[in-house]
Protein backbone atom coordinates (compact mmCIF):
# COMPACT_ATOMS: atom_id res chain seq x y z
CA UNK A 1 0.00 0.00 0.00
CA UNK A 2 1.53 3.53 -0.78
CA UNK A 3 1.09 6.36 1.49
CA UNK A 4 0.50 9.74 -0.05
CA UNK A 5 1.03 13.18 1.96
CA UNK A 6 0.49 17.08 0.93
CA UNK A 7 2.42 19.75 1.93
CA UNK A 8 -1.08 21.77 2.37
CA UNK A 9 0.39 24.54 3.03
CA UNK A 10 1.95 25.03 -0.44
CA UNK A 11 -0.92 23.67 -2.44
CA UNK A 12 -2.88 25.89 -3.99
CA UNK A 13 -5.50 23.64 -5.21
CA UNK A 14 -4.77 23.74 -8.98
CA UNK A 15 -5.99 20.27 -9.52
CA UNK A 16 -3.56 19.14 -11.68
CA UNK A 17 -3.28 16.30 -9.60
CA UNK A 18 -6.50 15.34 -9.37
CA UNK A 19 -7.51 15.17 -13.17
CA UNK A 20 -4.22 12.90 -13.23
CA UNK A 21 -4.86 9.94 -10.68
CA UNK A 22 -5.80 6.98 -12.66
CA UNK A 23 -7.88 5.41 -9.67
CA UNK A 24 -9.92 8.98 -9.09
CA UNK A 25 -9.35 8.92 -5.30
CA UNK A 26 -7.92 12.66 -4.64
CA UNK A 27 -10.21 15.38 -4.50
CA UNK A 28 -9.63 19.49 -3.30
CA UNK A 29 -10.99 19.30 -0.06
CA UNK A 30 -14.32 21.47 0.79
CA UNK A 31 -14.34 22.46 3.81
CA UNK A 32 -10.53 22.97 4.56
CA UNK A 33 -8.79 26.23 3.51
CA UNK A 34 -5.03 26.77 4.12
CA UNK A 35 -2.95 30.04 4.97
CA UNK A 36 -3.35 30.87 1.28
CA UNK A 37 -6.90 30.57 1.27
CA UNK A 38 -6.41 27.46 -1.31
CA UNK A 39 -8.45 24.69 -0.78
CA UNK A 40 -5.55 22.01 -0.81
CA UNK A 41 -6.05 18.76 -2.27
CA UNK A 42 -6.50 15.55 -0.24
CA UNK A 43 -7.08 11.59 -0.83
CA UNK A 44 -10.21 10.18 -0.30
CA UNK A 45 -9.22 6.74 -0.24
CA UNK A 46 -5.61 5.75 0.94
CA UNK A 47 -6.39 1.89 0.47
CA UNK A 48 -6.89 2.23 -3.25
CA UNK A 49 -3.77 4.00 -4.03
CA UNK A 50 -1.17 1.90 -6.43
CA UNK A 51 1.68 4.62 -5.80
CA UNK A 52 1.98 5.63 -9.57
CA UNK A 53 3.29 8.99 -8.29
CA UNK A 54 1.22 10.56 -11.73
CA UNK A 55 -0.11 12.96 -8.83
CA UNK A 56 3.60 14.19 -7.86
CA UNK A 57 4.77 13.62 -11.31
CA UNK A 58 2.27 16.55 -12.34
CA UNK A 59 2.05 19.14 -9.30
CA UNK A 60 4.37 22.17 -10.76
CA UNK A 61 4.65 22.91 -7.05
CA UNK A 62 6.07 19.81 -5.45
CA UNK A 63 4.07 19.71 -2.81
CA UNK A 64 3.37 15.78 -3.20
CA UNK A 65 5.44 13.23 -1.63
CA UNK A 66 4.05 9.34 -2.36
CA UNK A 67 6.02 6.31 -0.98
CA UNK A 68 5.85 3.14 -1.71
């Protein structure tokens, strides 16, 4: 099982990452808002991730770290 974490503090909620996650499980979050005032994005289902790092792979910010 991979483990995926955010820097939420540096997100700013582009979605790149989202649109790019072959199993659909991240998501911006709704009702959490960072120092920015970005709604960072966050995975809805840790279980279902395969670690295919396409998330990290496509943030231009770097704010995605997945290990396997």
């Amino acid at each position: 099982m991979a483990k995926v974490t955010f820097d939420v503090e540096r997100c700013k909620g582009c979605g790149l990452c989202v649109t790019a996650c072959p199993k659909k499980i991240l998501t911006l979050a709704k009702e959490k808002i960072n120092a920015k005032g970005y709604h960072p994005a966050e995975v809805t289902d840790s279980n279902a991730c395969i670690g295919c790092a396409f998330c990290a792979t496509m943030c231009p910010d770097t704010v995605i770290t997945v290990e396997k």
